[in-house]
Protein backbone atom coordinates (compact mmCIF):
# COMPACT_ATOMS: atom_id res chain seq x y z
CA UNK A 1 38.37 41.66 -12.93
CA UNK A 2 39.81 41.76 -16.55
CA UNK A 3 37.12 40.79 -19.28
CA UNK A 4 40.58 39.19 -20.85
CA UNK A 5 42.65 40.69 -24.08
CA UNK A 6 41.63 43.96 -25.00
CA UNK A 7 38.62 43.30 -27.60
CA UNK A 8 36.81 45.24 -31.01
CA UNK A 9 34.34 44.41 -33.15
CA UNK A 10 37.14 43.87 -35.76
CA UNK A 11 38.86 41.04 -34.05
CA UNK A 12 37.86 37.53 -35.10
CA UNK A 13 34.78 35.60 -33.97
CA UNK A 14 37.16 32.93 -32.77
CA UNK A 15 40.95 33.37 -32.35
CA UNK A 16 41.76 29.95 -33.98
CA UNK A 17 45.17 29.84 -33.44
CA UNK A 18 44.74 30.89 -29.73
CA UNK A 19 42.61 28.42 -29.17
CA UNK A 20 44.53 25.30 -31.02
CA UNK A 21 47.82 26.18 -29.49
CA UNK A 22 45.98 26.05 -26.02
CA UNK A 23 44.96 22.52 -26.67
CA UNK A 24 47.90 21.39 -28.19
CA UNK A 25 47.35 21.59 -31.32
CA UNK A 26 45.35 19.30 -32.18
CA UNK A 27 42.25 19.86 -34.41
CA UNK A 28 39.87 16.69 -33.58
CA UNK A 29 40.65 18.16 -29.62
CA UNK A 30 39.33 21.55 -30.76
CA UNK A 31 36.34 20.47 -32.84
CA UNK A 32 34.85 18.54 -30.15
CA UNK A 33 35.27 21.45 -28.06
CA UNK A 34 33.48 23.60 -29.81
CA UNK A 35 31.20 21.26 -30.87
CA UNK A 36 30.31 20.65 -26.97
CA UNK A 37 30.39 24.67 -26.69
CA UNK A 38 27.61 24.78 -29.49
CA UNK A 39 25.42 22.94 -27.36
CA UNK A 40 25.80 24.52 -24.29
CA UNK A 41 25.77 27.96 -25.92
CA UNK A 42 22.20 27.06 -27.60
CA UNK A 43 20.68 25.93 -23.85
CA UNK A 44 22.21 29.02 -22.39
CA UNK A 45 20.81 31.56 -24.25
CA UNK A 46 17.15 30.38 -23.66
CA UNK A 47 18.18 29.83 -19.75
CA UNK A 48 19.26 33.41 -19.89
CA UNK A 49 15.99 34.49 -21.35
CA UNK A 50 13.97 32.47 -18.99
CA UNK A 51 15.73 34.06 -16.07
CA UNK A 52 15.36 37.50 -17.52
CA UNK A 53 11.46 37.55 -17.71
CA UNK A 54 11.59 35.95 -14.13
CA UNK A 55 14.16 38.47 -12.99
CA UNK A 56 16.08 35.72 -11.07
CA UNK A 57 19.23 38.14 -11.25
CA UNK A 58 21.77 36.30 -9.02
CA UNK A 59 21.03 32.75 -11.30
CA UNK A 60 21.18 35.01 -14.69
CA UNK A 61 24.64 36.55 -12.98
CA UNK A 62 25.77 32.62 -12.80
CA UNK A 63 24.57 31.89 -16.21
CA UNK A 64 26.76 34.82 -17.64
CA UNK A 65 29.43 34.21 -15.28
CA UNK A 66 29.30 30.77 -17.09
CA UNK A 67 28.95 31.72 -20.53
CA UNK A 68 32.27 33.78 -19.96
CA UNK A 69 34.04 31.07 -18.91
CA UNK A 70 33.55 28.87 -21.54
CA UNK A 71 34.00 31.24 -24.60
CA UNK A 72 37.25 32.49 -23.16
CA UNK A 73 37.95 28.86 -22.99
CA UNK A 74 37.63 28.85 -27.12
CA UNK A 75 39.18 32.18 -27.29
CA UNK A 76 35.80 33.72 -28.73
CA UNK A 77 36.75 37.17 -27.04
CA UNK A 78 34.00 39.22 -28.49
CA UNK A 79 31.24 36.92 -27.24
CA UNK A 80 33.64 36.75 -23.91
CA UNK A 81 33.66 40.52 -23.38
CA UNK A 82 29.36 40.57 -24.09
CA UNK A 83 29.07 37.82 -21.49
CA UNK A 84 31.35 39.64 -18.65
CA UNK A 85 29.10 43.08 -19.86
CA UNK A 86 25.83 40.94 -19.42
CA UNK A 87 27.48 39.54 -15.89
CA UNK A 88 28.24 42.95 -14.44
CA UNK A 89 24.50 44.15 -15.75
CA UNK A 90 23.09 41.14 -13.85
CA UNK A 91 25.09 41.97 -10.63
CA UNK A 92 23.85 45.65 -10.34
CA UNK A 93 20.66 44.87 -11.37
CA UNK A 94 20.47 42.08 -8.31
CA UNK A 95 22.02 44.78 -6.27
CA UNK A 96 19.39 47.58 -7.10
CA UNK A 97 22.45 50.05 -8.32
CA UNK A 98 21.74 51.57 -11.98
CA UNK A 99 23.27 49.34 -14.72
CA UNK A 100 25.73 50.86 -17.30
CA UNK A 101 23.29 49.80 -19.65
CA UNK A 102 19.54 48.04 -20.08
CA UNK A 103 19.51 45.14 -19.74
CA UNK A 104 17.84 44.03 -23.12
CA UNK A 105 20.76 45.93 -24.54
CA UNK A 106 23.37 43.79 -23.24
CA UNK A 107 21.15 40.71 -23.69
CA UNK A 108 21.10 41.66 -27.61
CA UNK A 109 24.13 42.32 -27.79
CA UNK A 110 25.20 38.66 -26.58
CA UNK A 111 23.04 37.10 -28.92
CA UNK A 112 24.42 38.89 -31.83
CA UNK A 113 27.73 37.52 -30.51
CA UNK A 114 26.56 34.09 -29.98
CA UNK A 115 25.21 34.21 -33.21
CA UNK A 116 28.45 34.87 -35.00
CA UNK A 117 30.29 32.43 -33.12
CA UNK A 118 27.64 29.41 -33.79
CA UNK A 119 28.19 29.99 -37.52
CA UNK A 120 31.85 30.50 -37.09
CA UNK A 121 31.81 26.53 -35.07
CA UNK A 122 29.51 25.83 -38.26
CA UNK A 123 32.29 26.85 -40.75
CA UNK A 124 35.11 25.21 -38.86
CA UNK A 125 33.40 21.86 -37.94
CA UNK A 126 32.34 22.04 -42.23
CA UNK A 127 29.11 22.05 -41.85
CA UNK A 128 28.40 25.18 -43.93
């Protein structure tokens, strides 16, 4: 399946107006969503490291799967497309077929992204 829009490392963190339109415009909507996103985002990323030093592939598949989800949901494509990368990693991995990367790579990768988009939540909720 599609990792959604077509993504580069010059598109935004967050596609703000995406992601307003989608809940109706209204701004108090959005920063509680991404205020609930910041949290989950922060327990996911030490899940996903747990279940990469105990190789538990098929729950580090769900926890990507997940993680996709949710920052499509916000329209943070970038961090979207790392997450569906990480997900497809997981799933060969589980399978014992050769990933299209390490998976450390991919893991970094995500983090970078999840890194970007925390601060960019920061910014937008005003607390610089």
């Amino acid at each position: 399946s599609s990792p959604g829009p077509s993504v580069s490392s010059g598109d935004p963190v967050i596609a703000h107006a995406e992601v307003l339109e989608n809940l109706g415009g209204n701004p108090e909507v959005l920063k509680r969503i991404l205020a609930k996103f910041r949290t989950r985002a922060s327990s996911c990323i030490e899940t996903l490291r747990r279940l990469h030093a105990e190789q538990e592939w098929l729950s580090f598949w769900r926890e990507a799967h997940s993680l996709k989800g949710s920052s499509g949901y916000i329209a943070a494509w970038r961090l979207h497309k790392a997450a569906f990368t990480l997900q497809r990693v997981a799933e060969a991995t589980n399978e014992g077929k050769p990933p299209e990367m390490p998976v450390e790579e991919a893991m970094a990768a995500l983090e970078a992204e999840i890194g970007l988009v925390l601060a960019e939540i920061d910014k937008t909720m005003g607390e610089e």
